[in-house]
C-alpha atoms as a PDB file:
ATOM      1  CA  UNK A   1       0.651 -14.615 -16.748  1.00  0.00           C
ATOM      2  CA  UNK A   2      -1.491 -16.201 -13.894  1.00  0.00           C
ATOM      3  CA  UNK A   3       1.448 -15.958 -11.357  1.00  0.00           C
ATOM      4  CA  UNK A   4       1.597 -12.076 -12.100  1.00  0.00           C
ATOM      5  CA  UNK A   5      -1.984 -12.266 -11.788  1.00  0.00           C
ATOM      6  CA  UNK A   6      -1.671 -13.804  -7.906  1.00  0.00           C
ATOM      7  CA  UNK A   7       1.154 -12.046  -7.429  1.00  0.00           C
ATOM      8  CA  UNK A   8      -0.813  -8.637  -7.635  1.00  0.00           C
ATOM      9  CA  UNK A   9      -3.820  -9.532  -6.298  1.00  0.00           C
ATOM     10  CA  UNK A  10      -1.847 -10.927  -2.687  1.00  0.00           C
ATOM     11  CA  UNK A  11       0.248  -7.596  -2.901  1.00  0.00           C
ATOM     12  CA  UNK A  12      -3.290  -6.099  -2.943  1.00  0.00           C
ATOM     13  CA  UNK A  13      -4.844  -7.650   0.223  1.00  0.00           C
ATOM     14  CA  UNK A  14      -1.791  -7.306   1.975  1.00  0.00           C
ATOM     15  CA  UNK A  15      -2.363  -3.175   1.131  1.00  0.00           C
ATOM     16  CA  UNK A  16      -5.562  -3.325   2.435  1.00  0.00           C
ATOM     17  CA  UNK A  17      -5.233  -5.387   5.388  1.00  0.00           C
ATOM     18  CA  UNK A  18      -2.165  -3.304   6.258  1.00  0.00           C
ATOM     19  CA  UNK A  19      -4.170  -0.153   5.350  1.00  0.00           C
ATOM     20  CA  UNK A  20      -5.390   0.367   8.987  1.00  0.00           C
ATOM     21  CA  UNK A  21      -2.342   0.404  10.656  1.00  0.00           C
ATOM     22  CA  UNK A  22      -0.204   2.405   8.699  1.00  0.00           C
ATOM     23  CA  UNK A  23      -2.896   5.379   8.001  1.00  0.00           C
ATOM     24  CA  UNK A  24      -4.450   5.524  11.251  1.00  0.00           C
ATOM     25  CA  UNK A  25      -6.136   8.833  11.143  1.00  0.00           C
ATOM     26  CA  UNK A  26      -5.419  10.112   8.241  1.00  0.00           C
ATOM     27  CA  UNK A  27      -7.047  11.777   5.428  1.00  0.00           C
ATOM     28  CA  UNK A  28      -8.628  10.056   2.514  1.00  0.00           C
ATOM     29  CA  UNK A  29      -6.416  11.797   0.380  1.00  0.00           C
ATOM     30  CA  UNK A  30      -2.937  10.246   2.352  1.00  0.00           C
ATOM     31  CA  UNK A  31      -5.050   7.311   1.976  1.00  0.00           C
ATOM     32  CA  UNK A  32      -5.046   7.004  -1.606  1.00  0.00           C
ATOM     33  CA  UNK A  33      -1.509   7.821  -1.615  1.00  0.00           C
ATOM     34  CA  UNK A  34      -1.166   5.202   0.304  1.00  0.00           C
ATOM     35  CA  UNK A  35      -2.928   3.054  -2.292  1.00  0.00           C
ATOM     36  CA  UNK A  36      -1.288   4.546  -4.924  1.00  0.00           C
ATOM     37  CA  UNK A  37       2.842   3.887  -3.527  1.00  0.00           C
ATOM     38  CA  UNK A  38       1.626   0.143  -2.558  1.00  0.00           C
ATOM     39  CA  UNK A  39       0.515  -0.728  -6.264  1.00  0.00           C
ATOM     40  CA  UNK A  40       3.612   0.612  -7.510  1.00  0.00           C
ATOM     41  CA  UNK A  41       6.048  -0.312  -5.813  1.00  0.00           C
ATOM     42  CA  UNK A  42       4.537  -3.155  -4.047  1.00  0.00           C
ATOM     43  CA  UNK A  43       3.736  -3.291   0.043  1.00  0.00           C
ATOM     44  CA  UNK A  44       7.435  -4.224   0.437  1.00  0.00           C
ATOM     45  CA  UNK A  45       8.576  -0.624  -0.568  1.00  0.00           C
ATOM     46  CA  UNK A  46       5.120   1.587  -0.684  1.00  0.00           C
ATOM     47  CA  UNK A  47       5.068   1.260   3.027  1.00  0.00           C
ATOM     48  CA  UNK A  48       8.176   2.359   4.290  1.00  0.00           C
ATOM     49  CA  UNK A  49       7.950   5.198   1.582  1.00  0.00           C
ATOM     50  CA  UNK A  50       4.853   6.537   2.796  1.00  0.00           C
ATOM     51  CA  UNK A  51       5.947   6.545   6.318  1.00  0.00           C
ATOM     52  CA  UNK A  52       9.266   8.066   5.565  1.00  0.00           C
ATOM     53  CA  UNK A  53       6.900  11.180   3.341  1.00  0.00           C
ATOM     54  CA  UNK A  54       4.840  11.120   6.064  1.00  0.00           C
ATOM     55  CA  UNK A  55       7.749  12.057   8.939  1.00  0.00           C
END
């Protein structure tokens, strides 16, 4: 239960210290779409899928 816990909350921070980067200039509305693909499917796969939408 505490691994899940750390697990999440390092998937997290690397979300929002990736955040920058990936929606540079965006709207805060991409943003939280952002958000939103990262905590579902983690940064490993929220982050290529919200580039390839964003093509």
């Amino acid at each position: 239960m505490i691994d899940m816990l750390i697990i999440e909350i390092i998937s997290y921070l690397i979300t929002l210290l990736a955040m920058p980067f990936v929606t540079r200039g965006d709207s805060w509305m991409l943003k939280a779409l952002y958000l939103g693909l990262c905590s579902f499917f983690t940064p490993i796969i929220g982050i290529p899928l919200y580039k390839h939408l964003m093509k």
